[in-house]
PDB file of N, CA and C in Angstrom:
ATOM      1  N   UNK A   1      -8.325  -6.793   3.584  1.00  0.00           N
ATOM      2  CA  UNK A   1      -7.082  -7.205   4.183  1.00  0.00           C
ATOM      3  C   UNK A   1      -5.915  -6.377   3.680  1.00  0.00           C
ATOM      4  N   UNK A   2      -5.957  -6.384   2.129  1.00  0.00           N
ATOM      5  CA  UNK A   2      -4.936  -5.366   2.086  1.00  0.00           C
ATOM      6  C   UNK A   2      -5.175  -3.794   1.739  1.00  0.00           C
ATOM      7  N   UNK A   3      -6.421  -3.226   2.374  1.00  0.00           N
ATOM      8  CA  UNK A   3      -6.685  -2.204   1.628  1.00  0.00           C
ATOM      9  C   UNK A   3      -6.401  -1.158   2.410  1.00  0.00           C
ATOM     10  N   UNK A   4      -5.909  -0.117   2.380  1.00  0.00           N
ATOM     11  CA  UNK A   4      -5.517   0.961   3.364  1.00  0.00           C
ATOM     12  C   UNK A   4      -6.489   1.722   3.589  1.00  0.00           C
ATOM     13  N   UNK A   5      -6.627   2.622   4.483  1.00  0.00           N
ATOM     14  CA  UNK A   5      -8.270   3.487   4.407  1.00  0.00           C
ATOM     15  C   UNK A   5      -8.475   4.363   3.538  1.00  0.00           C
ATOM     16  N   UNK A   6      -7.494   4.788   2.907  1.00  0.00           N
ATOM     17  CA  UNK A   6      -7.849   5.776   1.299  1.00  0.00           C
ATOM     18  C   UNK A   6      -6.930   5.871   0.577  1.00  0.00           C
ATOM     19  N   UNK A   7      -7.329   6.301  -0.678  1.00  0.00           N
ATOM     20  CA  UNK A   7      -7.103   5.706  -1.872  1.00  0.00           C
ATOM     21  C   UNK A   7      -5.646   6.496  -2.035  1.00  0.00           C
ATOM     22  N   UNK A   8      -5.735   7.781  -1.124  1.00  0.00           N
ATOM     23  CA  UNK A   8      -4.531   9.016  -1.088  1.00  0.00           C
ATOM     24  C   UNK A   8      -3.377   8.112  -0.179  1.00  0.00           C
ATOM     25  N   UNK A   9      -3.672   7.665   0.622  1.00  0.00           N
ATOM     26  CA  UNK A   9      -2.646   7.282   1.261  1.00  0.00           C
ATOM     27  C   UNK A   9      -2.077   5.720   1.191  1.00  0.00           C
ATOM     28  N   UNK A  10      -3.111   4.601   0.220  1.00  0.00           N
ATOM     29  CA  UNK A  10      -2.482   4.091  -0.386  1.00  0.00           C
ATOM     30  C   UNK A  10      -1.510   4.055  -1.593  1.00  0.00           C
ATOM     31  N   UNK A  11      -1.756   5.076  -1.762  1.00  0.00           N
ATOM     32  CA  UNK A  11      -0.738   5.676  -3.592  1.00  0.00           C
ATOM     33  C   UNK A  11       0.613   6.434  -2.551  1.00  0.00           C
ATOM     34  N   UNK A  12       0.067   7.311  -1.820  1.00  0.00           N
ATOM     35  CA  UNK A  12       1.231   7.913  -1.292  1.00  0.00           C
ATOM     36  C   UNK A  12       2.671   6.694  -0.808  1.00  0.00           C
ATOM     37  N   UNK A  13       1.777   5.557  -0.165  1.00  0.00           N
ATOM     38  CA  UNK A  13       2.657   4.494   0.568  1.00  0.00           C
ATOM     39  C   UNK A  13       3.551   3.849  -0.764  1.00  0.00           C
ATOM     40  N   UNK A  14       2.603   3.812  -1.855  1.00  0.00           N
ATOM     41  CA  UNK A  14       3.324   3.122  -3.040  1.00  0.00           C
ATOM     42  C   UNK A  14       4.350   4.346  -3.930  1.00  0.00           C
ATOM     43  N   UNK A  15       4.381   5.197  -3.498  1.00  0.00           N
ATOM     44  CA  UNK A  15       5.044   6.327  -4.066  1.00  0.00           C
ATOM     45  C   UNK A  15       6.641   6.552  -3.440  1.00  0.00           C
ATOM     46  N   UNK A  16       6.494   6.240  -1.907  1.00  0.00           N
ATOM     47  CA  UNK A  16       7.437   6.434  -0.990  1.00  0.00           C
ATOM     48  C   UNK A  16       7.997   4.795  -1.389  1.00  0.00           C
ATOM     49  N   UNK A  17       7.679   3.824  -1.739  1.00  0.00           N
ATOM     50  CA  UNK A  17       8.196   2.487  -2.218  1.00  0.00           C
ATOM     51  C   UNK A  17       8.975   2.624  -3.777  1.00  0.00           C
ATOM     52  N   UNK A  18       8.410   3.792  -4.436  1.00  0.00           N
ATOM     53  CA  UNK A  18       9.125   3.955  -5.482  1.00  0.00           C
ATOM     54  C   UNK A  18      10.175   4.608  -4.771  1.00  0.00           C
ATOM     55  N   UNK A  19      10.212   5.649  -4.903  1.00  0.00           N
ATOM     56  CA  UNK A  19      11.354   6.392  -4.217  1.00  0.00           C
ATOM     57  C   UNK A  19      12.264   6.163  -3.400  1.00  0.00           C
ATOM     58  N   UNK A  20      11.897   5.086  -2.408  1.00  0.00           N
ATOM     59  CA  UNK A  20      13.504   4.580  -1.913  1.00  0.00           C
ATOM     60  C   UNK A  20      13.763   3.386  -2.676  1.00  0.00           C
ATOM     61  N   UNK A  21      13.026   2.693  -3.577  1.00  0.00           N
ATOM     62  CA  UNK A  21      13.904   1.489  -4.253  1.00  0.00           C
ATOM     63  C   UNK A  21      14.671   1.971  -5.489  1.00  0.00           C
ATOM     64  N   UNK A  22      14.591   2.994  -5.632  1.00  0.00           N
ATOM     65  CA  UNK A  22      15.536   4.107  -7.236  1.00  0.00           C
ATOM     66  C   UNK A  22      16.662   5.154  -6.085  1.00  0.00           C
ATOM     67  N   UNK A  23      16.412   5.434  -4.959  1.00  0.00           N
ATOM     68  CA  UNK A  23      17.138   6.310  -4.778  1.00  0.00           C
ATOM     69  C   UNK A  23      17.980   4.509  -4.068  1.00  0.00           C
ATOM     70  N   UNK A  24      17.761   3.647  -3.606  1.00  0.00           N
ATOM     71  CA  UNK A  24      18.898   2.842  -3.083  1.00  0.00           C
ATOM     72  C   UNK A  24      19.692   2.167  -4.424  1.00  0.00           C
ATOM     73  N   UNK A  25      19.199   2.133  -5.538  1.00  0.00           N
ATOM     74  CA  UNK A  25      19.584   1.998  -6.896  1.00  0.00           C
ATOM     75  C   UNK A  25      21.074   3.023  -7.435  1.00  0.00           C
ATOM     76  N   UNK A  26      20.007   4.504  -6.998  1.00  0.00           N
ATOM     77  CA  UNK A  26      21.311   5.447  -7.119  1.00  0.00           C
ATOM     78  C   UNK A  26      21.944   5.566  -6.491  1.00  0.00           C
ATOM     79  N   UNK A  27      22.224   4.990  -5.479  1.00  0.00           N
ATOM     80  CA  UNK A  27      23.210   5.953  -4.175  1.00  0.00           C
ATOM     81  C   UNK A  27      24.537   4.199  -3.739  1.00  0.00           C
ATOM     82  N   UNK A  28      23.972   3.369  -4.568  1.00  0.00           N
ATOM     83  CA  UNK A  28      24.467   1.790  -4.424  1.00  0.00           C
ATOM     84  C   UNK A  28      26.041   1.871  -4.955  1.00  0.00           C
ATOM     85  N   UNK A  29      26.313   2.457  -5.675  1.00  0.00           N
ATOM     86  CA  UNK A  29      27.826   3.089  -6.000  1.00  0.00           C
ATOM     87  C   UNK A  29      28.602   3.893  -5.340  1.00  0.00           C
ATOM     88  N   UNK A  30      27.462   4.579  -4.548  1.00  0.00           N
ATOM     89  CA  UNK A  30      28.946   5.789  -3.583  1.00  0.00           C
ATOM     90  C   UNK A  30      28.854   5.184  -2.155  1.00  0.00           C
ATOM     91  N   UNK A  31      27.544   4.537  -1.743  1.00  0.00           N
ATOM     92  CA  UNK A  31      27.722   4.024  -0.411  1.00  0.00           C
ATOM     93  C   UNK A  31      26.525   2.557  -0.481  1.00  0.00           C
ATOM     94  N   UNK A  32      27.218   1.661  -0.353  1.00  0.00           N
ATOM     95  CA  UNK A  32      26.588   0.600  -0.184  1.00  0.00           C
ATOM     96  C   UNK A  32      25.653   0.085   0.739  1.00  0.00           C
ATOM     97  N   UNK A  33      26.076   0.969   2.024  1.00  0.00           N
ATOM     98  CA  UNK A  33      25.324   1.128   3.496  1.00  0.00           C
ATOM     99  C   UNK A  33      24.061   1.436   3.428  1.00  0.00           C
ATOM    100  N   UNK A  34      24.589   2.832   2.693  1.00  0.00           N
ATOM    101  CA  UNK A  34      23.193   3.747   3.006  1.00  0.00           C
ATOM    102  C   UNK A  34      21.668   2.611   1.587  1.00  0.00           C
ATOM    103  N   UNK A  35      22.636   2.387   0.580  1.00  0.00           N
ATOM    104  CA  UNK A  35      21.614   1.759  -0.459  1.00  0.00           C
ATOM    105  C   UNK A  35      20.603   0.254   0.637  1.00  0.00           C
ATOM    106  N   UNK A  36      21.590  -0.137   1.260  1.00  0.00           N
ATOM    107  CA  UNK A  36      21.106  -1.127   1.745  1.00  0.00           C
ATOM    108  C   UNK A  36      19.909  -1.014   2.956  1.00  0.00           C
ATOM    109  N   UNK A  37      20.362   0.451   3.339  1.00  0.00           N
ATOM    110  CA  UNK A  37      19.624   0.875   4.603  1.00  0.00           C
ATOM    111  C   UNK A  37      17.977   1.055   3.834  1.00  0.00           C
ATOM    112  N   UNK A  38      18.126   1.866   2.845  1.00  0.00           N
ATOM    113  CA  UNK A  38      16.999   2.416   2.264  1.00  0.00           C
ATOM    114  C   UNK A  38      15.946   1.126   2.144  1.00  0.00           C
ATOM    115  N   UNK A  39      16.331  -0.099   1.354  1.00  0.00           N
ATOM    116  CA  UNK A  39      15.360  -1.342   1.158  1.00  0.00           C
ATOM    117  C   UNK A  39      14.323  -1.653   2.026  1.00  0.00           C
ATOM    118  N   UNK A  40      14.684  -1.913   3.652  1.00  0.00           N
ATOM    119  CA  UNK A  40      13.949  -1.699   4.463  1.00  0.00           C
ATOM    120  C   UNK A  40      12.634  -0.721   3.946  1.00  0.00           C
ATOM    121  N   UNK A  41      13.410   0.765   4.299  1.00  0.00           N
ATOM    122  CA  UNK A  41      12.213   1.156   4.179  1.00  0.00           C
ATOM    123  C   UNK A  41      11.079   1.602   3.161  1.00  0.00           C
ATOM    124  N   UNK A  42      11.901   0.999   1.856  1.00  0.00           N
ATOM    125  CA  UNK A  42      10.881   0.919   0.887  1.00  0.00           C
ATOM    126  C   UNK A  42      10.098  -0.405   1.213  1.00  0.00           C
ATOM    127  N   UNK A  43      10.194  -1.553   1.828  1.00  0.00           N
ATOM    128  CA  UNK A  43       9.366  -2.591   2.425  1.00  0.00           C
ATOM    129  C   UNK A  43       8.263  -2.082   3.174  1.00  0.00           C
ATOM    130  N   UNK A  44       8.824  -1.299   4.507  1.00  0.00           N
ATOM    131  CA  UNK A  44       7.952  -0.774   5.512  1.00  0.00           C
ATOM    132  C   UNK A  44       6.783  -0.309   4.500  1.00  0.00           C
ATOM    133  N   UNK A  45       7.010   0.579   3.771  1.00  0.00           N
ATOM    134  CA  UNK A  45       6.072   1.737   2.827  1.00  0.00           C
ATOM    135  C   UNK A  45       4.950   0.766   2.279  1.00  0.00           C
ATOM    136  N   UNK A  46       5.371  -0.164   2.089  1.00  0.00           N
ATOM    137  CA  UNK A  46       4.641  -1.181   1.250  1.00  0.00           C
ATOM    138  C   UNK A  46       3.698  -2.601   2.421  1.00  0.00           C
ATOM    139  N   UNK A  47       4.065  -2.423   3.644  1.00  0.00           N
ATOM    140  CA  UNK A  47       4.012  -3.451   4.335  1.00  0.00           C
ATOM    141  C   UNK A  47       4.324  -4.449   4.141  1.00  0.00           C
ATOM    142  N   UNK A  48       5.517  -4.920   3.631  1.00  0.00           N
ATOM    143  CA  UNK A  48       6.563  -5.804   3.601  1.00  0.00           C
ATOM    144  C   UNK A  48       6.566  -6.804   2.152  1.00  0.00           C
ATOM    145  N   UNK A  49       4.920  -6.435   1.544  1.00  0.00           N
ATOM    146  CA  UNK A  49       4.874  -7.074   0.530  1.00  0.00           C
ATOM    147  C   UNK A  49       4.113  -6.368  -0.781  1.00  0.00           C
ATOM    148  N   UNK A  50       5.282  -6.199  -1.770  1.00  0.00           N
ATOM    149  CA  UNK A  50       4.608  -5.058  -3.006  1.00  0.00           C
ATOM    150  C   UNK A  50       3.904  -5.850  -3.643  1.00  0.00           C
ATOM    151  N   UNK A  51       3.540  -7.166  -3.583  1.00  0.00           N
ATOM    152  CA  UNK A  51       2.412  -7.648  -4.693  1.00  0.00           C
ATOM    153  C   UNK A  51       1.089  -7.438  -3.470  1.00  0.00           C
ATOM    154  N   UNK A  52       0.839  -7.704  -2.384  1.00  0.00           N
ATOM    155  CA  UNK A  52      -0.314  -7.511  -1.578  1.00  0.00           C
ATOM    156  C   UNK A  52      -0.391  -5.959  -1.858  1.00  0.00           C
ATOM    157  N   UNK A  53       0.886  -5.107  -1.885  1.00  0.00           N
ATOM    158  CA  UNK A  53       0.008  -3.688  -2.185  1.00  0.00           C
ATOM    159  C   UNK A  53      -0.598  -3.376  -3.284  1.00  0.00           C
ATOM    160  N   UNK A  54      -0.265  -3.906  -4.174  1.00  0.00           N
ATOM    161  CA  UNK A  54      -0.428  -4.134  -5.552  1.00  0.00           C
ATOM    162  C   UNK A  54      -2.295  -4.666  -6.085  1.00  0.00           C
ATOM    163  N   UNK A  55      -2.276  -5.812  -4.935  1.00  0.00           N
ATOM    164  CA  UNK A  55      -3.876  -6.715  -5.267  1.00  0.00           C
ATOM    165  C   UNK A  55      -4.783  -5.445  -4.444  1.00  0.00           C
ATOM    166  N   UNK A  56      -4.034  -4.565  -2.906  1.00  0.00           N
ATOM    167  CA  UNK A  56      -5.181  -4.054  -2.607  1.00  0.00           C
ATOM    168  C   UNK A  56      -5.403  -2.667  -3.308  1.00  0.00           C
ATOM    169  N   UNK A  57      -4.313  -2.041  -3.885  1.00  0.00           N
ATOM    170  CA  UNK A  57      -4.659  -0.760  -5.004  1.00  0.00           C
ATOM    171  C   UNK A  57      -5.746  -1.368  -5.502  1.00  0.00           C
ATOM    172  N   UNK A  58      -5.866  -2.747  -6.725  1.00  0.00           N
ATOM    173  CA  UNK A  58      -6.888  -3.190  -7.286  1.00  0.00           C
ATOM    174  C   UNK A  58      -8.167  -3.496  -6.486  1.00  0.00           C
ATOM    175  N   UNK A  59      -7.662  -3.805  -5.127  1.00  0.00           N
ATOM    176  CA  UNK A  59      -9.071  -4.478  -4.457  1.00  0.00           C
ATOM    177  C   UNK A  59     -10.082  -2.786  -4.326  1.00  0.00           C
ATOM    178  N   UNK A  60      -9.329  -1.685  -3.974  1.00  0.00           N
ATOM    179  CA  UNK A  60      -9.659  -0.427  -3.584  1.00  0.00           C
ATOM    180  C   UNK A  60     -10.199   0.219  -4.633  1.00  0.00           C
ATOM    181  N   UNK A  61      -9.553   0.468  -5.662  1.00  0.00           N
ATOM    182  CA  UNK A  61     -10.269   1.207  -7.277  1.00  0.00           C
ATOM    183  C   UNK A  61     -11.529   0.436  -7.394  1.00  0.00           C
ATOM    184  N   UNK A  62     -11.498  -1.103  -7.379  1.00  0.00           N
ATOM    185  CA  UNK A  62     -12.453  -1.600  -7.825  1.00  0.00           C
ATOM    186  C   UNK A  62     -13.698  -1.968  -6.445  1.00  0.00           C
ATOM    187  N   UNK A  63     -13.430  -1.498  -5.651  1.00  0.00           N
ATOM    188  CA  UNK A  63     -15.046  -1.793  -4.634  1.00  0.00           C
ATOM    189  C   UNK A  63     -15.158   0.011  -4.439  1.00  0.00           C
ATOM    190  N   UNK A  64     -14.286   0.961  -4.726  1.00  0.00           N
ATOM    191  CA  UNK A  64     -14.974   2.597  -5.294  1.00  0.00           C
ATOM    192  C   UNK A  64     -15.422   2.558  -6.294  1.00  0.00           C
ATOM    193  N   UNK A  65     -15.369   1.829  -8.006  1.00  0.00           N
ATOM    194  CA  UNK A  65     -15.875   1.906  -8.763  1.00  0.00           C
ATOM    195  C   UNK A  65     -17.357   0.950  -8.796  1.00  0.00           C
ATOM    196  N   UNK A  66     -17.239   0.094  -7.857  1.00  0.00           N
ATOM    197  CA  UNK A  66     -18.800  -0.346  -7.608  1.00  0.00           C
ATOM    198  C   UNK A  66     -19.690   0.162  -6.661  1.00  0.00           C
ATOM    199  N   UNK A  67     -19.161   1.434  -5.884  1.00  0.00           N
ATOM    200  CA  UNK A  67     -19.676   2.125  -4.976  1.00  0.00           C
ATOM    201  C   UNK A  67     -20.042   1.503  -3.414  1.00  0.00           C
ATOM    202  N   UNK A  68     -18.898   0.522  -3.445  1.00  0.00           N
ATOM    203  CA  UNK A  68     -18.477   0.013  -1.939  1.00  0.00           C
ATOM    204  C   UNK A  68     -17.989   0.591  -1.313  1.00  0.00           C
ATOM    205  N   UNK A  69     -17.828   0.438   0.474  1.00  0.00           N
ATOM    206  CA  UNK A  69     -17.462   1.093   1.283  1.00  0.00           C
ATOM    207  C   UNK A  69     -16.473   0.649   1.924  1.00  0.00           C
ATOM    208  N   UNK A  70     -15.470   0.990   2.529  1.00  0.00           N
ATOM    209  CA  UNK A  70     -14.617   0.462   3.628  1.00  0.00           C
ATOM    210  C   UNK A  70     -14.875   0.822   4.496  1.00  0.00           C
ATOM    211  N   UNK A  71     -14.912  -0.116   5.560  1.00  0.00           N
ATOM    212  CA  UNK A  71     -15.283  -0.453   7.073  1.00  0.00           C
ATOM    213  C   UNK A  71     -14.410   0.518   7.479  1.00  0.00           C
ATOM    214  N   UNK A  72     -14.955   1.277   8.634  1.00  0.00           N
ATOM    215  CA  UNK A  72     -14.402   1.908   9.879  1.00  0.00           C
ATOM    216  C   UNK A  72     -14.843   1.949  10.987  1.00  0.00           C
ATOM    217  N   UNK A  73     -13.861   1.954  11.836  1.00  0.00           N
ATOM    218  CA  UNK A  73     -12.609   1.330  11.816  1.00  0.00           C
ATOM    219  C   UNK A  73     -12.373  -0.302  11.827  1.00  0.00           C
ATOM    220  N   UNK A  74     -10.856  -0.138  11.442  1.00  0.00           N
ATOM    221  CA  UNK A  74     -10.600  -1.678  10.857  1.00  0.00           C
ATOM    222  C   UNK A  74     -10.569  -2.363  12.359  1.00  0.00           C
ATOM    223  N   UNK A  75     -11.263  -3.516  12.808  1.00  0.00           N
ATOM    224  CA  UNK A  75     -11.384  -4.083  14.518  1.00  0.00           C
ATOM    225  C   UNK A  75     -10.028  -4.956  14.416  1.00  0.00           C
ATOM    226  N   UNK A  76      -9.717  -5.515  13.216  1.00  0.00           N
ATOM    227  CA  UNK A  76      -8.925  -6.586  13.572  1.00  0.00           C
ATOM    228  C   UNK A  76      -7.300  -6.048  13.337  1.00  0.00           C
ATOM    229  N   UNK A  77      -7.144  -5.342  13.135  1.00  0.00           N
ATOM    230  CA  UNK A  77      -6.129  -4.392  12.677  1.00  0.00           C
ATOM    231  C   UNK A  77      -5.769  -4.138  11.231  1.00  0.00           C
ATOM    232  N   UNK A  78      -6.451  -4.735  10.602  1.00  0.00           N
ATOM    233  CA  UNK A  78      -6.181  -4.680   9.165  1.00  0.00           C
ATOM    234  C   UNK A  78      -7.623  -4.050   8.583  1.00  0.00           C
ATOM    235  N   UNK A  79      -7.409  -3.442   7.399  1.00  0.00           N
ATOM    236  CA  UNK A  79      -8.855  -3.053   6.378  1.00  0.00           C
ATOM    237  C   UNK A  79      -9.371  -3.892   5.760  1.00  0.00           C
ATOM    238  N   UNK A  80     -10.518  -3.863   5.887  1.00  0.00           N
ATOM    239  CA  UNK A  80     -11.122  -5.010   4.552  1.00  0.00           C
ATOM    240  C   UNK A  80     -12.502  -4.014   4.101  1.00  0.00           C
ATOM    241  N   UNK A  81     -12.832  -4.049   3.156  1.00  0.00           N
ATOM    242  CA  UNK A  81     -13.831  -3.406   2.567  1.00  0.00           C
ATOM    243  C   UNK A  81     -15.434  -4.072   2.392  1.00  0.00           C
ATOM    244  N   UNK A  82     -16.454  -3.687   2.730  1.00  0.00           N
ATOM    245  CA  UNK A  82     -18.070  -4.171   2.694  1.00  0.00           C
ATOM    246  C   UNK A  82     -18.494  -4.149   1.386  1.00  0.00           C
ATOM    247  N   UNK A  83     -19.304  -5.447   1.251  1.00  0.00           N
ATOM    248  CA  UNK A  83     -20.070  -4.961  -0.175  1.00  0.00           C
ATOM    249  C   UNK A  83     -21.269  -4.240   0.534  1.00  0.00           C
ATOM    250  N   UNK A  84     -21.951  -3.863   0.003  1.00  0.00           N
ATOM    251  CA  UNK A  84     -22.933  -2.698  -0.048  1.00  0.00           C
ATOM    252  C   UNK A  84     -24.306  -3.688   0.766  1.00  0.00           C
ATOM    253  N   UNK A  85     -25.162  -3.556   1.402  1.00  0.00           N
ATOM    254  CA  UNK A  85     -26.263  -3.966   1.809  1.00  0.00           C
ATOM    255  C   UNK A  85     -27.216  -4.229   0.982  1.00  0.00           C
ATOM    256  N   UNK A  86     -27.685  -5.403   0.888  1.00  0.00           N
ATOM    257  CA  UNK A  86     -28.864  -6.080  -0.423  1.00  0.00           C
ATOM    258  C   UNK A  86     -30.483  -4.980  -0.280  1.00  0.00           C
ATOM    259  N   UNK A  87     -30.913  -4.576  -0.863  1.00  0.00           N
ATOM    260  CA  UNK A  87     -32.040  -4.162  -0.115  1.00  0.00           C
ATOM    261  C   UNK A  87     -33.170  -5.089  -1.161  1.00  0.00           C
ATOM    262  N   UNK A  88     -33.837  -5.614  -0.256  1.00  0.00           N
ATOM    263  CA  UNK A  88     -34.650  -6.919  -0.493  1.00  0.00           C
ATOM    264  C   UNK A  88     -36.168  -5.944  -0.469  1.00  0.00           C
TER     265      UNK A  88
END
């Protein structure tokens, strides 16, 4: 649910969330507009919620470090990741 399809472009999304919540930090003294404008889109970057990006970084490191897969493509519009097939 919250996992993006790779691991590059979930860090990238959380990277672009750093970067406009420090640059609306810095820029909050010369123009209040523009600081306010930026928040948005450090949200967007994050899909509106930095602790869900937060659980799926963890959900993602940890079903690659057990050698799980993520589903492709996501049907319901969101990612969710497979555990691995039992072989019986």
């Amino acid at each position: 649910m919250f996992v993006s399809r790779s691991l590059v472009e979930h860090v990238a999304r959380g990277a672009i969330f750093v970067a406009a919540l420090v640059a609306s930090v810095l820029v909050a003294r010369a123009s209040l507009w523009l600081a306010m404008a930026l928040l948005p889109v450090a949200l967007v970057a994050v899909g509106g919620c930095p602790m869900c990006w937060t659980l799926g970084l963890i959900q993602m490191v940890r079903a690659r470090a057990r050698g799980e897969h993520l589903e492709e493509p996501c049907d319901d519009g969101g990612c969710a990741w497979a555990p691995p097939q039992s072989r019986r």
